[in-house]
N, C-alpha and C. Protein backbone atom coordinates (compact mmCIF):
# COMPACT_ATOMS: atom_id res chain seq x y z
N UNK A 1 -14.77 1.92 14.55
CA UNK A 1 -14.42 2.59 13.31
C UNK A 1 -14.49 1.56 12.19
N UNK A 2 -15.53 1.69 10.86
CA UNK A 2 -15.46 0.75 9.58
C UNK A 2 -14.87 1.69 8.81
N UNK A 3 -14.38 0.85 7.82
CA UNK A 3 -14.01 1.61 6.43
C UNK A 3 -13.43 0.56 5.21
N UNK A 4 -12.85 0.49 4.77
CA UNK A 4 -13.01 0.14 3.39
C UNK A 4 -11.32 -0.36 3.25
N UNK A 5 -11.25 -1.65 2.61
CA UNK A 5 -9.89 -2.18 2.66
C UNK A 5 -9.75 -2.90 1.16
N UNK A 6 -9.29 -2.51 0.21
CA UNK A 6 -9.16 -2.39 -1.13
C UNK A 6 -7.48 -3.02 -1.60
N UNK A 7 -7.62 -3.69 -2.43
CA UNK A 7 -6.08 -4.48 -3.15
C UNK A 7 -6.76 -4.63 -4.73
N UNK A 8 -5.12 -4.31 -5.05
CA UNK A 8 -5.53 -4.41 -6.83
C UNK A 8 -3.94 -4.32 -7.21
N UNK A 9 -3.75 -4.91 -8.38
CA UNK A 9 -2.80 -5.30 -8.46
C UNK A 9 -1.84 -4.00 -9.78
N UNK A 10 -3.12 -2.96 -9.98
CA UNK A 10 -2.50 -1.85 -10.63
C UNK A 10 -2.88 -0.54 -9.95
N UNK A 11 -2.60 0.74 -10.66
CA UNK A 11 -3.10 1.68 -9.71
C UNK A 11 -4.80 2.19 -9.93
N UNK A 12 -5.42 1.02 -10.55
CA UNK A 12 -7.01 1.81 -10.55
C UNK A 12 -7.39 1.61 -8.97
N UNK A 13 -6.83 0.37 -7.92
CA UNK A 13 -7.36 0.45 -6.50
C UNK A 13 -6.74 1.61 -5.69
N UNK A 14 -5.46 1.97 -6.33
CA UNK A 14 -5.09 2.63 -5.42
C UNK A 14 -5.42 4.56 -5.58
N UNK A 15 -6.06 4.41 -6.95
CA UNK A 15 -6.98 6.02 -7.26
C UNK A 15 -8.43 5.40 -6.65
N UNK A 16 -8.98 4.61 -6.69
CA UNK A 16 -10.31 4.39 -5.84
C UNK A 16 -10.07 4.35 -4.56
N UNK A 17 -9.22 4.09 -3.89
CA UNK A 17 -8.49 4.21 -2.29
C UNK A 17 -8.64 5.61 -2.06
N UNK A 18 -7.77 6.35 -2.71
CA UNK A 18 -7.86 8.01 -2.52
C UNK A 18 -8.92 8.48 -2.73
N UNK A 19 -9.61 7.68 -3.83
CA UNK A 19 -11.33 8.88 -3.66
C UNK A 19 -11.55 8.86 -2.64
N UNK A 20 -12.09 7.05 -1.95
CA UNK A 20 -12.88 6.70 -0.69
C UNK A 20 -12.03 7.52 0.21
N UNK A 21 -10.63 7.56 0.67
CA UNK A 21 -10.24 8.25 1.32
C UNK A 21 -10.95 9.97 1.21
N UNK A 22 -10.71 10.18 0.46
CA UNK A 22 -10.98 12.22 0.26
C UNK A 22 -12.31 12.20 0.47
N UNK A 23 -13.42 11.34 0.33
CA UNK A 23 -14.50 11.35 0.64
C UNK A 23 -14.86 11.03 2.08
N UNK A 24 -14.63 10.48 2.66
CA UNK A 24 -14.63 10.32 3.73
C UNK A 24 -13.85 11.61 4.72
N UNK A 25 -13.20 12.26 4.02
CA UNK A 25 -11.91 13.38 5.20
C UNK A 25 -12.97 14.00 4.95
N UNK A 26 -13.79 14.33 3.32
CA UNK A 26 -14.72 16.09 3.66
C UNK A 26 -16.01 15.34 4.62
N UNK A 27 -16.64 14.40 4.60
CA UNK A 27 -17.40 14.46 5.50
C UNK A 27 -17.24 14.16 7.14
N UNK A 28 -15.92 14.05 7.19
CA UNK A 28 -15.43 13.77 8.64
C UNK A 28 -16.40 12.81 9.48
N UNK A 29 -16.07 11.53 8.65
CA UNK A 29 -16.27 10.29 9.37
C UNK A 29 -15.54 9.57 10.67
N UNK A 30 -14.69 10.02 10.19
CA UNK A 30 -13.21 9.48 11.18
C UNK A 30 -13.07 7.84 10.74
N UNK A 31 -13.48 7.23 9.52
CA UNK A 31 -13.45 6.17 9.00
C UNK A 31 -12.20 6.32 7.96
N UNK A 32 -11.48 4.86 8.02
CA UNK A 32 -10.07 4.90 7.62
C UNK A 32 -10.18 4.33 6.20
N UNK A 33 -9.32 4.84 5.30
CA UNK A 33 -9.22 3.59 4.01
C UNK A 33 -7.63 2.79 3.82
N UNK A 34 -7.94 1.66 3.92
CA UNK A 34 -6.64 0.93 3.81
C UNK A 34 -6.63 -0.11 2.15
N UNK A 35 -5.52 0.70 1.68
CA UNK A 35 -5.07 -0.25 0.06
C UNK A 35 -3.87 -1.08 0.43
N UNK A 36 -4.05 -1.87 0.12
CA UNK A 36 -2.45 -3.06 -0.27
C UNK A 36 -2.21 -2.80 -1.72
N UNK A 37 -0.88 -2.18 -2.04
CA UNK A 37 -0.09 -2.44 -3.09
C UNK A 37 1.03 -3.02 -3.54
N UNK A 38 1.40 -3.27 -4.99
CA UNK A 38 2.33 -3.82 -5.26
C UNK A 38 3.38 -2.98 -5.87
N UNK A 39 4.67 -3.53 -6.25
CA UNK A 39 5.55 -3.12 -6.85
C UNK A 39 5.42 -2.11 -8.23
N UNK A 40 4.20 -2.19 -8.52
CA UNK A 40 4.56 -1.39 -10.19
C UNK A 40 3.84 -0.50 -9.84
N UNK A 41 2.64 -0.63 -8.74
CA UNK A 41 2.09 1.18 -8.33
C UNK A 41 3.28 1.87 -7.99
N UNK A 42 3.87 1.19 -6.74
CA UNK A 42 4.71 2.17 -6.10
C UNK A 42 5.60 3.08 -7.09
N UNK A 43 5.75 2.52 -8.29
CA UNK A 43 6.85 3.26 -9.21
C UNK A 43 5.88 4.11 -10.45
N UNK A 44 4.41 3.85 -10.45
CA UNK A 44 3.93 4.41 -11.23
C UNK A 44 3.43 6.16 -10.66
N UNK A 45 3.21 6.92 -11.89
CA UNK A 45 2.50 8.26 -11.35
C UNK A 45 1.49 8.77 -10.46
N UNK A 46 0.63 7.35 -10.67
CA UNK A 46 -0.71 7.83 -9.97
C UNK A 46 -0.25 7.68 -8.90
N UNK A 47 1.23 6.82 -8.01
CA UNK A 47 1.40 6.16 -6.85
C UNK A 47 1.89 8.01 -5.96
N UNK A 48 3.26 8.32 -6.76
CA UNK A 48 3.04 10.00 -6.49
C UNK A 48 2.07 11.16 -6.57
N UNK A 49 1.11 10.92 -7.07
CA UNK A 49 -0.21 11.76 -6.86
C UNK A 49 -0.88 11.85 -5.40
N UNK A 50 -1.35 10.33 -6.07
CA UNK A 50 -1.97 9.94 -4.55
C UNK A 50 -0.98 10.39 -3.15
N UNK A 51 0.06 9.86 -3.00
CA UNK A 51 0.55 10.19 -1.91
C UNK A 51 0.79 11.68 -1.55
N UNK A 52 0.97 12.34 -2.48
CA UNK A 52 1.47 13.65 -2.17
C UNK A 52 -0.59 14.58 -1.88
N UNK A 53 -1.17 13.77 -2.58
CA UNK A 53 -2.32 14.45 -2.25
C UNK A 53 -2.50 14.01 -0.95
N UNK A 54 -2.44 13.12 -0.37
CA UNK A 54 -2.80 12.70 0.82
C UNK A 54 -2.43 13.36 1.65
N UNK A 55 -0.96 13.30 1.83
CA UNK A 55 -0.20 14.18 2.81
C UNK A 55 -0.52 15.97 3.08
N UNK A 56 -0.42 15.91 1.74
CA UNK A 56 -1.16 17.85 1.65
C UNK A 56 -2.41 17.55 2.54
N UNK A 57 -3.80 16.61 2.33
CA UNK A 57 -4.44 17.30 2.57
C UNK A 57 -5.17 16.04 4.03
N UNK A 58 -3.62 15.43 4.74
CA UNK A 58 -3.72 14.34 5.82
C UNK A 58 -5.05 13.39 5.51
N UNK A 59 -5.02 12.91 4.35
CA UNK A 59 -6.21 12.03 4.10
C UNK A 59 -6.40 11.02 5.30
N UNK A 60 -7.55 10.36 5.52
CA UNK A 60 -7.20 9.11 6.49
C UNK A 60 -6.98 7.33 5.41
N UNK A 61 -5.84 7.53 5.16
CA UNK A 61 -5.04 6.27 4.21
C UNK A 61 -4.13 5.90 4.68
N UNK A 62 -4.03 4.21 4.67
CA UNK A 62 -2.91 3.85 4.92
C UNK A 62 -2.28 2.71 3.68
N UNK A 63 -1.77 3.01 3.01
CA UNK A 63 -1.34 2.15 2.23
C UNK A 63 0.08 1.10 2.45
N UNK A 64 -0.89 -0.19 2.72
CA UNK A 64 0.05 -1.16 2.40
C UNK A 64 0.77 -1.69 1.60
N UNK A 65 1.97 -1.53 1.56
CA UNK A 65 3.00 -2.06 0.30
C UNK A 65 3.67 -3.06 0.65
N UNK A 66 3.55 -4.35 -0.34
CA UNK A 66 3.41 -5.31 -0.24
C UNK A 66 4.78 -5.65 -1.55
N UNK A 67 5.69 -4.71 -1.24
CA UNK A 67 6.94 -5.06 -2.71
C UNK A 67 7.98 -5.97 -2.07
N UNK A 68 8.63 -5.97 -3.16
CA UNK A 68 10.31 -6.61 -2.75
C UNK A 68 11.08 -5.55 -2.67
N UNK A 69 11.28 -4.19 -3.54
CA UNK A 69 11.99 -3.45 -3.63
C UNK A 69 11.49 -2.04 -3.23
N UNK A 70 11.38 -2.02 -2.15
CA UNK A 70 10.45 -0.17 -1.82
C UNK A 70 11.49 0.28 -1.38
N UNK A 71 12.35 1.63 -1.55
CA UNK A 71 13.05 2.02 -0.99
C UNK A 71 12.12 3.06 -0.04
N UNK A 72 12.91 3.69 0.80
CA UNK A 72 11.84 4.49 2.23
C UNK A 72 12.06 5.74 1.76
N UNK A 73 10.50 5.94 1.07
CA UNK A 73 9.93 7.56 0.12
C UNK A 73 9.05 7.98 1.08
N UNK A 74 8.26 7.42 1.80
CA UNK A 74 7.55 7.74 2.77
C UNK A 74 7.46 9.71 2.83
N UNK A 75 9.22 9.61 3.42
CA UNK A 75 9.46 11.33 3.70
C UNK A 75 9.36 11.88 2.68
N UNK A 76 9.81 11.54 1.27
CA UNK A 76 9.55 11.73 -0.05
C UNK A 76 8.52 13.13 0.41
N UNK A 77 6.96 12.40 1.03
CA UNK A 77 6.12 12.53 0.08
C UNK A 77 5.05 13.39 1.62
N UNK A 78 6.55 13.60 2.77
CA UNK A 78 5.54 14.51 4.47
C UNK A 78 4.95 13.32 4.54
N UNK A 79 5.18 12.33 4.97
CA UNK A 79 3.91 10.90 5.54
C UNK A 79 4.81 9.55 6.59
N UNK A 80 4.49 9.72 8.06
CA UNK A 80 5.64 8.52 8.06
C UNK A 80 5.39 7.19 7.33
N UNK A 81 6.98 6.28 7.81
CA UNK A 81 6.55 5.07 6.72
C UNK A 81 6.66 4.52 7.67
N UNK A 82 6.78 3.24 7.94
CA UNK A 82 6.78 1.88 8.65
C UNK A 82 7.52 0.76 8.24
N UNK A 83 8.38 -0.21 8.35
CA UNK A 83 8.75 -1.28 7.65
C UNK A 83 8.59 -2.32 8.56
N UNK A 84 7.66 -3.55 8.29
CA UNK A 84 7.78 -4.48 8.59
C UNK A 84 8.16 -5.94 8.10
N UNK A 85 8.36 -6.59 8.86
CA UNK A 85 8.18 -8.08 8.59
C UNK A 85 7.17 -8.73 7.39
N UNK A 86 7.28 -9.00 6.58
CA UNK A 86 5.69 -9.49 6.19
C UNK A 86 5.62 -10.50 6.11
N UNK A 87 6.57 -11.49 6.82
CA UNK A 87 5.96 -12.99 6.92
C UNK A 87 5.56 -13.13 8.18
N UNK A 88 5.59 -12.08 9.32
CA UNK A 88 5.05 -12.04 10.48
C UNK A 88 3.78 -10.92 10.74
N UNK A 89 2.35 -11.94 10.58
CA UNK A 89 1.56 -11.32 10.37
C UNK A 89 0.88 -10.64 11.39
N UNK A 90 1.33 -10.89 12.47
CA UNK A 90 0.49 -10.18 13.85
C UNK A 90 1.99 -9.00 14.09
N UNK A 91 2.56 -8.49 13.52
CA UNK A 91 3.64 -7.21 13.23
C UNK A 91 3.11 -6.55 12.38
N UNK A 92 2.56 -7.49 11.06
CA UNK A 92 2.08 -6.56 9.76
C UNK A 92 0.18 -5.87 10.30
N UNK A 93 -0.12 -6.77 11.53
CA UNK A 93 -1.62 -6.37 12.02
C UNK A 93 -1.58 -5.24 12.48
N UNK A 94 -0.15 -5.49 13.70
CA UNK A 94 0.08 -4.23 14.25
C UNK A 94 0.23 -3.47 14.05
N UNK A 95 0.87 -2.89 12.76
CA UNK A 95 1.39 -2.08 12.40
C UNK A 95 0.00 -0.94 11.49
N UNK A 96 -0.35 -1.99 10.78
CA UNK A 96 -1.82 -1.63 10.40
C UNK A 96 -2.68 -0.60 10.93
N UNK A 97 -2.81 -1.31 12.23
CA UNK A 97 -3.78 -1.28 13.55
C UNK A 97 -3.44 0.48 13.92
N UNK A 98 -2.21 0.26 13.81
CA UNK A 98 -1.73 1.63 14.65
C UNK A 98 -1.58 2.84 13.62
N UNK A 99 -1.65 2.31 12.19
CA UNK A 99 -1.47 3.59 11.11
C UNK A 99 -3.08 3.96 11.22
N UNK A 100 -4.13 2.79 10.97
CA UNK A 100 -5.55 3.16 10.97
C UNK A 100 -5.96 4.07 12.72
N UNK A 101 -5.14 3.77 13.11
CA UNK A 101 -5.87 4.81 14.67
C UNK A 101 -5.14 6.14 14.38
N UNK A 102 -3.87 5.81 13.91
CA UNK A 102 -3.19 7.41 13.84
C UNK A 102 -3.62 8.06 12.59
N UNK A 103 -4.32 7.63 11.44
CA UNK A 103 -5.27 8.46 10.57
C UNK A 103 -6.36 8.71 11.23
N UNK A 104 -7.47 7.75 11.71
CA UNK A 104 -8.22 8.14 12.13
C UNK A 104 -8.70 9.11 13.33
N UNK A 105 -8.21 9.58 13.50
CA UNK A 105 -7.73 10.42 14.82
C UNK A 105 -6.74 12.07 14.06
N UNK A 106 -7.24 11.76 12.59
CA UNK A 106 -6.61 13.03 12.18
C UNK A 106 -4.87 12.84 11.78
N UNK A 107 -4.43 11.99 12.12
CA UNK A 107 -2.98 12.39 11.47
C UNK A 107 -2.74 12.06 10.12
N UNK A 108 -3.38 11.76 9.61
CA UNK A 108 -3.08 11.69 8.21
C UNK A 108 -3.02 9.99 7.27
N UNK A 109 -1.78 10.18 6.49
CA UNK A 109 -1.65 8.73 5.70
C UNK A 109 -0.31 8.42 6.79
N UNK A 110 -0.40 7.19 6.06
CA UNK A 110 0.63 6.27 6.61
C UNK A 110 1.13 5.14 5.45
N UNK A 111 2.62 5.36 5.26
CA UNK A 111 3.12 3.89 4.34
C UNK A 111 3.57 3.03 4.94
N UNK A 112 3.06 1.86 4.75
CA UNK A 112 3.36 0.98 5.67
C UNK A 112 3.76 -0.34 4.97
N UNK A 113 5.42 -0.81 4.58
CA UNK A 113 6.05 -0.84 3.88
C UNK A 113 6.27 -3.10 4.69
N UNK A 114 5.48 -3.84 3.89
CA UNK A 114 5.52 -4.92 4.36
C UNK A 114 6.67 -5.72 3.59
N UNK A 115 7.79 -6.13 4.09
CA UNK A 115 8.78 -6.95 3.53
C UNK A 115 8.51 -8.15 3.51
N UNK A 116 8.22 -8.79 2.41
CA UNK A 116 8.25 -10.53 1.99
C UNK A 116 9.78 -11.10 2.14
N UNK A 117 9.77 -12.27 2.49
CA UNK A 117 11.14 -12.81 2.78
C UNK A 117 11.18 -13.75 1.85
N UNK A 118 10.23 -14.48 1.44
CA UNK A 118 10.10 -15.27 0.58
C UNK A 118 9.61 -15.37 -0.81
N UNK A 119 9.98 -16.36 -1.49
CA UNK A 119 9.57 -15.87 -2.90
C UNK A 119 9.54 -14.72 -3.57
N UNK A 120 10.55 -14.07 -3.35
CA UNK A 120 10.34 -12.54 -4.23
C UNK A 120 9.70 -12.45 -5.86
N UNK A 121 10.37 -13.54 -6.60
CA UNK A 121 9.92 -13.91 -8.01
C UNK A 121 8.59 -14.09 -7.99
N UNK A 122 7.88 -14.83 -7.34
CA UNK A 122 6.63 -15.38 -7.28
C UNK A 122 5.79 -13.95 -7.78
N UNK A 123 6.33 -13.12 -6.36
CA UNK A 123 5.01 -11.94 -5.95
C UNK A 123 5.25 -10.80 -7.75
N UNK A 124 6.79 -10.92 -8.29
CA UNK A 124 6.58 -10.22 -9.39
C UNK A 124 6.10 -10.92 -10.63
N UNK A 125 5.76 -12.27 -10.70
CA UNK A 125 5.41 -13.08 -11.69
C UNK A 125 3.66 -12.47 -11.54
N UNK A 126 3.69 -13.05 -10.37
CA UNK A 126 1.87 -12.69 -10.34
C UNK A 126 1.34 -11.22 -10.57
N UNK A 127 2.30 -9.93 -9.92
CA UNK A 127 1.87 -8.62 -10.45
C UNK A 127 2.06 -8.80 -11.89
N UNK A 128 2.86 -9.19 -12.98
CA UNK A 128 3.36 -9.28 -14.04
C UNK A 128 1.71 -9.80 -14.85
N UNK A 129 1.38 -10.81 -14.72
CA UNK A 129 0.52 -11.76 -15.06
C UNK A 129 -1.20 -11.08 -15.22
N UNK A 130 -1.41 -10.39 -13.95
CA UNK A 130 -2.24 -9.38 -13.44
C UNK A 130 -2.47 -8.50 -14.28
N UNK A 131 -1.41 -7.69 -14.53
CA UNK A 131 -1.27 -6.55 -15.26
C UNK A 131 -1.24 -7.01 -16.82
N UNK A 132 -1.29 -8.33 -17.47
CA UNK A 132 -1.14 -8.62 -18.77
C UNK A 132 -0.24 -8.46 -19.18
N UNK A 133 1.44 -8.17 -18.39
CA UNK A 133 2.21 -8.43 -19.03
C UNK A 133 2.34 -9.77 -20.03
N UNK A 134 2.64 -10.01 -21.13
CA UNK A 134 2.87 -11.54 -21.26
C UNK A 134 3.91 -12.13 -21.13
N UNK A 135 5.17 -10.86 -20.91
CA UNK A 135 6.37 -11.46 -21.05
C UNK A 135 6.64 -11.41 -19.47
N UNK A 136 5.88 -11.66 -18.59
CA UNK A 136 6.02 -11.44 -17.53
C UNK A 136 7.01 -12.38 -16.83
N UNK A 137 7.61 -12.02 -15.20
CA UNK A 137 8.79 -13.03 -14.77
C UNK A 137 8.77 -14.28 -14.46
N UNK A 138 9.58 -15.63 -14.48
CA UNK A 138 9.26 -16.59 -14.50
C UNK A 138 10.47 -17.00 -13.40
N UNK A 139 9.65 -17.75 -12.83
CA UNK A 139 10.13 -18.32 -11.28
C UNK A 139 10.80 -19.77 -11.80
N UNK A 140 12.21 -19.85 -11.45
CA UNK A 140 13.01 -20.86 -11.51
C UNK A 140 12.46 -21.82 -10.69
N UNK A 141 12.41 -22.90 -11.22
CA UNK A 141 12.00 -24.75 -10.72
C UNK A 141 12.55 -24.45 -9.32
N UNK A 142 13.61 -24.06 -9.13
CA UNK A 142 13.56 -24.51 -7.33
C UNK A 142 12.74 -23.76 -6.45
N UNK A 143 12.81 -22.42 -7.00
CA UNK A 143 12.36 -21.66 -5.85
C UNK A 143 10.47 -21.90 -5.93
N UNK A 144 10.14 -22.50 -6.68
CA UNK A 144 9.10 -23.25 -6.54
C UNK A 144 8.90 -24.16 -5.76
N UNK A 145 9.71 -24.92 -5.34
CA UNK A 145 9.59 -26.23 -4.46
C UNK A 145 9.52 -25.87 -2.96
């Protein structure tokens, strides 16, 4: 099974995720699309679109979320979620591994909700930065070291 594995640090990857996804369900490839997102999709509109379209119509998506703060919407939105580790990367493979077989195989999306242990500031400085915030967050001298 190929398919298409997309990161962006706003929601234009994660509306190009759902095309490739919906394109792929009408021609019944059985090919998966996997996005990594960050913190300001998950809270933006297009992030509830997408998901709720998915689920209606069992896209094969699995979106990786890659926040500090996700609370578990998953059910929100009819889709299971997952929470892992995300400084343990053969958990975050697995977990992957097993949302892309259980879309591909017809069950639908999957959120699959990766917890950073470290540097939380970092990962919102850099979405911040990305997105052109300018006043974006700034990581205290230690937690740099």
């Amino acid at each position: 099974m190929t398919g298409v594995m997309m990161r962006g640090g706003d929601d234009g990857a994660l509306l190009l995720a759902a095309g490739h996804a919906y394109n792929e369900w009408l021609a019944d490839t059985g090919r998966v699309t996997v996005c990594r997102i960050g913190d300001r999709v998950v809270y933006s509109g297009a992030f509830d679109e997408v998901t709720t379209m998915a689920a209606v119509w069992q896209l094969p998506l699995v979106l990786l979320a890659e926040v500090t703060h996700l609370p578990r919407r998953a059910a929100e939105y009819g889709m299971p979620g997952v929470e892992v580790d995300g400084d343990d990367v053969d958990a975050v493979d697995c977990c992957v591994q097993a949302a892309v077989r259980r879309a591909g195989a017809g069950g639908g999306p999957t959120l699959v909700h990766s917890r950073p242990s470290v540097a939380p500031v970092l990962v919102e400085q850099s979405l911040a930065h990305r997105l052109g915030d300018r006043g974006g967050a700034v990581a205290d001298a230690e937690l740099l070291v």
